[in-house]
Protein backbone atom coordinates (compact mmCIF):
# COMPACT_ATOMS: atom_id res chain seq x y z
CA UNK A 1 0.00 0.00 0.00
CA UNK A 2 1.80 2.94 -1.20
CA UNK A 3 0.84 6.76 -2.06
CA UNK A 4 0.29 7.44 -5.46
CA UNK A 5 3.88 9.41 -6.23
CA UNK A 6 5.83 6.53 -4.59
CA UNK A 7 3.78 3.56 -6.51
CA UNK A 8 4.22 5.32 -9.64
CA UNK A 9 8.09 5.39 -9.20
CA UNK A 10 8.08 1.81 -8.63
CA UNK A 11 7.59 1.43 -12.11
CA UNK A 12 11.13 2.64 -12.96
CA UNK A 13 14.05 0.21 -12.70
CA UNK A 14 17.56 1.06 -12.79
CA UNK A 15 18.19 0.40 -16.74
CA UNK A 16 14.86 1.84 -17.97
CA UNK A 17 11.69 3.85 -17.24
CA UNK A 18 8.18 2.10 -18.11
CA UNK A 19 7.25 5.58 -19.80
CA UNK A 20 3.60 3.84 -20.51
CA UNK A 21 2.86 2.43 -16.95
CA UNK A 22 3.72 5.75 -15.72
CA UNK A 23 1.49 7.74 -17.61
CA UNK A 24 -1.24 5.23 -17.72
CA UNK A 25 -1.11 5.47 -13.81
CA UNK A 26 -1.16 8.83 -13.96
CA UNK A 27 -4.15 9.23 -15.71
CA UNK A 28 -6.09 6.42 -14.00
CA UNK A 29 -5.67 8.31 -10.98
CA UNK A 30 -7.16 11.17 -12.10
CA UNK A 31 -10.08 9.77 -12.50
CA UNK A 32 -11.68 9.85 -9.19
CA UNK A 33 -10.54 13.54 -8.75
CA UNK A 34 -12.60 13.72 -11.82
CA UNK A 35 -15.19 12.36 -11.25
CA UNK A 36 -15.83 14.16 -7.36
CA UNK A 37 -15.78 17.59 -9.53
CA UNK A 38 -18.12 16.13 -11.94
CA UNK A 39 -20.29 15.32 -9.42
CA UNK A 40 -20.02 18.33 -7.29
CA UNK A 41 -19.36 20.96 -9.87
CA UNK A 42 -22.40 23.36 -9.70
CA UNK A 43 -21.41 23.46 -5.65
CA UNK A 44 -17.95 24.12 -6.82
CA UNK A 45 -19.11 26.91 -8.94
CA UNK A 46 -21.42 28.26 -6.57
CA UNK A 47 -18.52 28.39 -3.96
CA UNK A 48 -16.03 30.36 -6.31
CA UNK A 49 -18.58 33.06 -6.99
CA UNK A 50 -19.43 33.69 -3.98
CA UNK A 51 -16.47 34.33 -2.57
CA UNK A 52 -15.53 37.30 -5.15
CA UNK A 53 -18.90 38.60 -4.34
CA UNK A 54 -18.60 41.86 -1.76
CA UNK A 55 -21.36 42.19 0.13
């Protein structure tokens, strides 16, 4: 069980760098950061303009 920066790094070996299981990790984990925004978005929204609004 690892953090995502250190289990990504596992994926490099001394003599080469699995370029494609790197970025395939990568943007796998994205995905549930997406998906939270997607979900949550017009909260998000609603959040940001509120707090420039003076009032």
């Amino acid at each position: 069980m690892y953090t995502l920066p250190v289990g990504l790094t596992t994926f490099s070996v001394e003599a080469q760098v699995e370029w494609e299981l790197i970025m395939t990790g990568a943007a796998i984990s994205t995905i549930p950061t997406l998906i939270v925004f997607l979900v949550f978005q017009r909260y998000i929204i609603r959040g940001v303009v509120m707090a420039g609004l003076k009032g």
